[in-house]
C-alpha atoms as a PDB file:
ATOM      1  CA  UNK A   1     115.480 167.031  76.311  1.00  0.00           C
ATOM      2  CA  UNK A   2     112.114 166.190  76.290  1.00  0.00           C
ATOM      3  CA  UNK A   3     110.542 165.314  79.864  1.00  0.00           C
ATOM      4  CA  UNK A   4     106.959 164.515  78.347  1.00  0.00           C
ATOM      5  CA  UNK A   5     105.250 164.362  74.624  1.00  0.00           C
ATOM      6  CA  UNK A   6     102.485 166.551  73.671  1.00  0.00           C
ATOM      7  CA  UNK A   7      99.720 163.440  73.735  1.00  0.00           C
ATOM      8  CA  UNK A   8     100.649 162.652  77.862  1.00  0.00           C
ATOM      9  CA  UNK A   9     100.385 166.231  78.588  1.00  0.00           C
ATOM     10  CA  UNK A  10      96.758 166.642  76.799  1.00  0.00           C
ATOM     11  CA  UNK A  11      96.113 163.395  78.595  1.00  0.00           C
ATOM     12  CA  UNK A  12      97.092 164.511  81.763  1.00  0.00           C
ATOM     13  CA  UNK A  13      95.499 167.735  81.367  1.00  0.00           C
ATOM     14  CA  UNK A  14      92.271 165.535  80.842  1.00  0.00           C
ATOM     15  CA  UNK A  15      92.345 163.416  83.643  1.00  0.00           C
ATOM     16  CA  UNK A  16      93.005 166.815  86.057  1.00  0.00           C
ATOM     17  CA  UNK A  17      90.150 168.446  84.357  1.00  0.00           C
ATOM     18  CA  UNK A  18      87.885 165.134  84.682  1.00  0.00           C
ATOM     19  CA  UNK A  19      88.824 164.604  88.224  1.00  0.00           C
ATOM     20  CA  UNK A  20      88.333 168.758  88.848  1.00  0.00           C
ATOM     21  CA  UNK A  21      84.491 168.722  87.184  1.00  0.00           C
ATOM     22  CA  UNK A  22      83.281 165.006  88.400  1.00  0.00           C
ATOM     23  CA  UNK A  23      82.691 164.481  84.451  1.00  0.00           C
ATOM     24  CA  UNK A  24      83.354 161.354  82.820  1.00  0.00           C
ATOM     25  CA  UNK A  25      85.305 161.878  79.623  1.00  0.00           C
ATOM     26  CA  UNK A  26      86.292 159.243  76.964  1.00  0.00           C
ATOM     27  CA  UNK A  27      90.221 159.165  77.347  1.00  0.00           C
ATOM     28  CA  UNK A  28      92.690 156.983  75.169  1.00  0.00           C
ATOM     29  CA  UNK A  29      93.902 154.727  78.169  1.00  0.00           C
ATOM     30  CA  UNK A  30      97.318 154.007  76.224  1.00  0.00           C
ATOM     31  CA  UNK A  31      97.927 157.338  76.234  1.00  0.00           C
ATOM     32  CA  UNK A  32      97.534 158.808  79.345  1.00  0.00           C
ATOM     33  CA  UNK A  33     100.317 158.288  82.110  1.00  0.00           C
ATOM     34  CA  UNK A  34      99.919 155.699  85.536  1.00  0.00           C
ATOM     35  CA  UNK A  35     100.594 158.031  87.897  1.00  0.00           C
ATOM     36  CA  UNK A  36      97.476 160.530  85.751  1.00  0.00           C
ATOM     37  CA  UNK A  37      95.388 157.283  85.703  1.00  0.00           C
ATOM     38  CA  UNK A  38      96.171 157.085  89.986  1.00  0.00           C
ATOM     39  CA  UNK A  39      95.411 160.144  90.692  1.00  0.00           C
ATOM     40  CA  UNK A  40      92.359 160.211  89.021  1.00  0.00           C
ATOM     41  CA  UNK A  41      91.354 156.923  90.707  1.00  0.00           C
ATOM     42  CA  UNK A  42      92.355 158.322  93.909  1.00  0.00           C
ATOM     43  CA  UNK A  43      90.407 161.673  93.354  1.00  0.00           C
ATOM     44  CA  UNK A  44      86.963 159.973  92.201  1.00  0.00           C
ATOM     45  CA  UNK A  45      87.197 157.553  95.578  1.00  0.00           C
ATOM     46  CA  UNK A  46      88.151 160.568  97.945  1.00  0.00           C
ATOM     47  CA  UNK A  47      85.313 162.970  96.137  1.00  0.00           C
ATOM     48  CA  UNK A  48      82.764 164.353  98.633  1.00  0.00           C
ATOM     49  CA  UNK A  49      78.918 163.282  97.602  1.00  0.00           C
ATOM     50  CA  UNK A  50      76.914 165.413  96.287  1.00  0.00           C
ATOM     51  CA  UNK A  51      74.629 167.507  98.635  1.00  0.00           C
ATOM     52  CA  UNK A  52      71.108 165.404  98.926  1.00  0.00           C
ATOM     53  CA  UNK A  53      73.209 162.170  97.456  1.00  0.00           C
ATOM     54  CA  UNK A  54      73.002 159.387  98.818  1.00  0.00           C
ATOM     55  CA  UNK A  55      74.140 155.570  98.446  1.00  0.00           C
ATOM     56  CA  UNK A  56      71.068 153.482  96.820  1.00  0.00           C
ATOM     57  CA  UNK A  57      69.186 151.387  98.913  1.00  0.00           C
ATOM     58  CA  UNK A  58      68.744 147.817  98.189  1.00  0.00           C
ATOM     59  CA  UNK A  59      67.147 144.913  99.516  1.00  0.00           C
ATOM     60  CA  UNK A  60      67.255 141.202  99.643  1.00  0.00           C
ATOM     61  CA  UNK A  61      63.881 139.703  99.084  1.00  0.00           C
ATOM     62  CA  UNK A  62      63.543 136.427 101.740  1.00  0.00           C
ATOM     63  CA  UNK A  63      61.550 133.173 101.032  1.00  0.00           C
ATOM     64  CA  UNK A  64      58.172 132.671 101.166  1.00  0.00           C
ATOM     65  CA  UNK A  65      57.190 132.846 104.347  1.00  0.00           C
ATOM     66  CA  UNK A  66      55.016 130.292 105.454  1.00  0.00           C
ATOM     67  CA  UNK A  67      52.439 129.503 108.375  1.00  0.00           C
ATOM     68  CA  UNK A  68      48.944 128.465 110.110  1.00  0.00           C
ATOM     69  CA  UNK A  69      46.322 130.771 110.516  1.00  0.00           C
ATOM     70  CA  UNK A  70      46.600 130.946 114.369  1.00  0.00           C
ATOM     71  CA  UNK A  71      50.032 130.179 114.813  1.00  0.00           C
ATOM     72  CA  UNK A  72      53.247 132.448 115.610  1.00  0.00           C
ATOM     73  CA  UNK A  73      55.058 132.333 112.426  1.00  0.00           C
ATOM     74  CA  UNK A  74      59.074 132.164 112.947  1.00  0.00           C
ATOM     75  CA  UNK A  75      60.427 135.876 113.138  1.00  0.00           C
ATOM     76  CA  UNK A  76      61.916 136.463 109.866  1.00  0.00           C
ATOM     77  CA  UNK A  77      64.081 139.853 109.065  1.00  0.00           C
ATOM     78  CA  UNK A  78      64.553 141.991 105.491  1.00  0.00           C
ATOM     79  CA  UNK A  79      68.061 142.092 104.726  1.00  0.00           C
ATOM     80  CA  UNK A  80      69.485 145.066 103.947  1.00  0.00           C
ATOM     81  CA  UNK A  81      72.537 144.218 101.141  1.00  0.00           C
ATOM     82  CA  UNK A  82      73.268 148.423 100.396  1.00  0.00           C
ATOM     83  CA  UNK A  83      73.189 151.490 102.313  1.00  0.00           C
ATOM     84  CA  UNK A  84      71.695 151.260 105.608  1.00  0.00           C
ATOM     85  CA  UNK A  85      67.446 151.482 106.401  1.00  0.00           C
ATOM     86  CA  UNK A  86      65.978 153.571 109.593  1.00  0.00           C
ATOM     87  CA  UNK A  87      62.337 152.613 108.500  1.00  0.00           C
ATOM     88  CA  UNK A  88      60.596 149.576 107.220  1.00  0.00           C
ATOM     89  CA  UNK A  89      56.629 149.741 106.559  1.00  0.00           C
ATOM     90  CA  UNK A  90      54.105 147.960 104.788  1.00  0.00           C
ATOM     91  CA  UNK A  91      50.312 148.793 104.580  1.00  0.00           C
ATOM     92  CA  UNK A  92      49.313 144.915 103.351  1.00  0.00           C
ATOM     93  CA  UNK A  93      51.054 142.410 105.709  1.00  0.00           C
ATOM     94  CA  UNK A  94      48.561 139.487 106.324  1.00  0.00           C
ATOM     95  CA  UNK A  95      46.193 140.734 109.136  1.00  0.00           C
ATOM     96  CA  UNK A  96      48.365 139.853 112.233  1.00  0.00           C
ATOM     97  CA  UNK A  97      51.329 140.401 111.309  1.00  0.00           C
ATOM     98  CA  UNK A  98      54.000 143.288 112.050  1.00  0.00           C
ATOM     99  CA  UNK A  99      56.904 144.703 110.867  1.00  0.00           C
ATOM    100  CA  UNK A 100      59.460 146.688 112.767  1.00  0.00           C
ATOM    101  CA  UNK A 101      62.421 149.541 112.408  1.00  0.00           C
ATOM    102  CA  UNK A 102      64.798 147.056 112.213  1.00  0.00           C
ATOM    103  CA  UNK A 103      62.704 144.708 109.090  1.00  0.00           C
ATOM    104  CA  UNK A 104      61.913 142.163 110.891  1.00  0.00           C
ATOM    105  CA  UNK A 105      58.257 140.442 110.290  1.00  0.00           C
ATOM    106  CA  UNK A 106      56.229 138.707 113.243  1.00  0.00           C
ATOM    107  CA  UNK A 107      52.861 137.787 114.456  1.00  0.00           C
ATOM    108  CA  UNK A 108      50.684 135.303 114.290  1.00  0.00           C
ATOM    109  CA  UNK A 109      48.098 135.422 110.792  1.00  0.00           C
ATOM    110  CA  UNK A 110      44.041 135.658 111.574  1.00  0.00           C
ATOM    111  CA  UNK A 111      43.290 134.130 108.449  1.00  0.00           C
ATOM    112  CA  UNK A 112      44.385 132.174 105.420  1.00  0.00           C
ATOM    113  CA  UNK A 113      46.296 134.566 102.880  1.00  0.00           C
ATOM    114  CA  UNK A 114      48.679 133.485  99.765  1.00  0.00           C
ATOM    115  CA  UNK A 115      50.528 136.389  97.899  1.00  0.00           C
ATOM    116  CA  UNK A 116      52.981 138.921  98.023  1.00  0.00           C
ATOM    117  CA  UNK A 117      53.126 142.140 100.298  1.00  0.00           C
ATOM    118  CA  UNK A 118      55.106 145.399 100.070  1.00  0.00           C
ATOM    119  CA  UNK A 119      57.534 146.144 102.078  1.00  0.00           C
ATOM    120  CA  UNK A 120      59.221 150.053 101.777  1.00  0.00           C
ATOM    121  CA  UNK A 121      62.639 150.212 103.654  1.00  0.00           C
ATOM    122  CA  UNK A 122      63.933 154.192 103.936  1.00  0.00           C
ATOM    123  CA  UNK A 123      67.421 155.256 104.746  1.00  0.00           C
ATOM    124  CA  UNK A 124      68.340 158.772 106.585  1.00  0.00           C
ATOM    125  CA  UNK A 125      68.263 160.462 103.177  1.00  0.00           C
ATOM    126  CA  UNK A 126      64.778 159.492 102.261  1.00  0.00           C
ATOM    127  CA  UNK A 127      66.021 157.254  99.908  1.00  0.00           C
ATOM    128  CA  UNK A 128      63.156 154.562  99.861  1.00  0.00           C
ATOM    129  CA  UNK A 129      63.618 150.740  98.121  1.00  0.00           C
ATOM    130  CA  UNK A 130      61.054 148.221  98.093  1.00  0.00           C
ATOM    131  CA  UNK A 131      60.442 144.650  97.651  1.00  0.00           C
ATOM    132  CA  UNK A 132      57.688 142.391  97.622  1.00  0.00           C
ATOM    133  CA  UNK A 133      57.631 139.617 100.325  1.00  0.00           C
ATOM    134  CA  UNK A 134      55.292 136.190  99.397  1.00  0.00           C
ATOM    135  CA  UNK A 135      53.219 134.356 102.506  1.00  0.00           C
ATOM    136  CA  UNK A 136      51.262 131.432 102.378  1.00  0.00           C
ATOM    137  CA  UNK A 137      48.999 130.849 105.526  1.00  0.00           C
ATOM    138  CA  UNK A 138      46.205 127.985 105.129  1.00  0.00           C
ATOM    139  CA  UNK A 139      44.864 125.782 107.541  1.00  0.00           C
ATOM    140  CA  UNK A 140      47.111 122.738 108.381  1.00  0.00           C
ATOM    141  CA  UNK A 141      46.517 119.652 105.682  1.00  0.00           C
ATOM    142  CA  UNK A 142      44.137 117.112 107.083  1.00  0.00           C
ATOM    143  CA  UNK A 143      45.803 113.759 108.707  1.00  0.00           C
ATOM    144  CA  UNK A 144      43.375 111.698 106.950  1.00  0.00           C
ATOM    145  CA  UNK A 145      41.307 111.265 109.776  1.00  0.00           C
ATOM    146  CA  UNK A 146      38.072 112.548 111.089  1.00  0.00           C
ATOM    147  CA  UNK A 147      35.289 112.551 113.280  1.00  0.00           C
ATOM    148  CA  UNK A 148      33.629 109.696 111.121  1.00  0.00           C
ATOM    149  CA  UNK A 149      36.762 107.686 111.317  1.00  0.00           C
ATOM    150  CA  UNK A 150      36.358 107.993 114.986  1.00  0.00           C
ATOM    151  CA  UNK A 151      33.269 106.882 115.255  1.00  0.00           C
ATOM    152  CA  UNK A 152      33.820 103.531 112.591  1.00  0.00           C
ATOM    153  CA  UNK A 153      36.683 103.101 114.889  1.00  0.00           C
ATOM    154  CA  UNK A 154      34.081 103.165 117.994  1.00  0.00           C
ATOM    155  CA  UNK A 155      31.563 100.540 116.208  1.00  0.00           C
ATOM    156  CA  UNK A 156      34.226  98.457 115.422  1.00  0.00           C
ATOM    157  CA  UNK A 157      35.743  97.872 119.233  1.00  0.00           C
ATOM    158  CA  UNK A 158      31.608  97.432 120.446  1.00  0.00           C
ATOM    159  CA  UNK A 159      30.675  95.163 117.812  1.00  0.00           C
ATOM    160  CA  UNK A 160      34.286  93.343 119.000  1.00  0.00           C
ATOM    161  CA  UNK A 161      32.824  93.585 122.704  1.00  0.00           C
ATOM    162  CA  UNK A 162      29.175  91.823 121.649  1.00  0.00           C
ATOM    163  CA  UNK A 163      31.050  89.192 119.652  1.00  0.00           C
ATOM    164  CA  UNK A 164      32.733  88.528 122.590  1.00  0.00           C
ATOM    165  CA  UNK A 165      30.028  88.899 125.157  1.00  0.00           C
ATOM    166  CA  UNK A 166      27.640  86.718 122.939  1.00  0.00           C
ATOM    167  CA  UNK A 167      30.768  84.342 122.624  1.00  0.00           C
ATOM    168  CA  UNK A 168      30.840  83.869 126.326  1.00  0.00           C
ATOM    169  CA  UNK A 169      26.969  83.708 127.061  1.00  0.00           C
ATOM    170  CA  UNK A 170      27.098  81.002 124.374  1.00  0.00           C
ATOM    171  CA  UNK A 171      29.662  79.232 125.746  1.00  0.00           C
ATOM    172  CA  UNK A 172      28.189  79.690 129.778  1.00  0.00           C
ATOM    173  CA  UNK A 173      24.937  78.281 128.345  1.00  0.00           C
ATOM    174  CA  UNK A 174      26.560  75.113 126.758  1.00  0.00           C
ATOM    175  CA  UNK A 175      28.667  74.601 129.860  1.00  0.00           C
ATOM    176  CA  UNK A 176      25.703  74.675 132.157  1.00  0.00           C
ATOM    177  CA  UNK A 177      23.583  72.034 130.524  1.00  0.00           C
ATOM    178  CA  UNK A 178      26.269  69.989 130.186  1.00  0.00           C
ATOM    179  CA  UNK A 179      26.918  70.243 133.759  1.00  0.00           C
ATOM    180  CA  UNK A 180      23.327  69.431 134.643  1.00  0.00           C
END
């Protein structure tokens, strides 16, 4: 009686020597057994890391962050999406701004910048990522109105006043030589 065939036993033999070396070997899936195709599974998730490996480091790159030269910009954080970052620097942020352990970006901008900025995030390995965050600071749009249209706005309520002063001294003149 025959407990196995020759091709399951080579396949088995295969997956114990792939899961024993870490190597990746091409395998004929229909032949190899489920419980050779478990273990294997189970032996790659349960294998220790390699000394100096580490999990990569990603991140998620936010919006454009936007603001007024002058004004606090809303606090915004680099998210983290693999792995796990101790560090986060950047030697171009806008000039006023900060960036912290933890990712997260504040300050208030000096001066009008639009463009992107590197930011380096580094795990407990010294596994580094980066990823390039966009800003656009300018000086707040004009309302449409200005010191000129102040002072048109100015001429037009005193030239009101005189036509209405000049109305009344006309009228008080009338009304006294008709009362004489």
């Amino acid at each position: 009686m025959k407990l196995f065939s020759r091709t399951s036993l080579v396949a088995l033999g295969t997956a114990a020597a792939i899961t024993l070396s870490g190597v990746t070997a091409p395998a004929f899936a229909d032949e190899v057994p489920n419980a050779a195709v478990s273990a294997l599974k189970t032996a790659e998730d349960n294998a220790p890391e390699a000394p100096g490996a580490s999990a990569p480091l990603k991140l998620e790159q936010p919006g454009t962050i936007t603001g007024v030269p002058g004004k606090a910009i809303t606090p915004v954080t680099v998210q983290v999406i693999a792995s796990e970052a101790v560090s986060f620097t950047s030697g171009n942020l806008p000039s006023g701004l900060l960036i912290d352990n933890t990712g997260k970006i504040t300050g208030t901008p000096k001066k009008e910048f639009t463009g992107p900025a590197k930011i380096i995030a580094k795990n407990e390995a010294g596994v580094e990522a980066e990823v390039y965050v966009n800003f656009d600071f300018n000086e707040e749009p004009s309302s449409g109105s200005s010191d000129t249209d102040n002072i048109n706005d100015w001429i037009k309520i005193i030239t009101a006043i005189i036509g209405a002063l000049t109305t009344i001294l006309t009228f008080s003149t009338k009304l006294d030589s008709f009362l004489k």
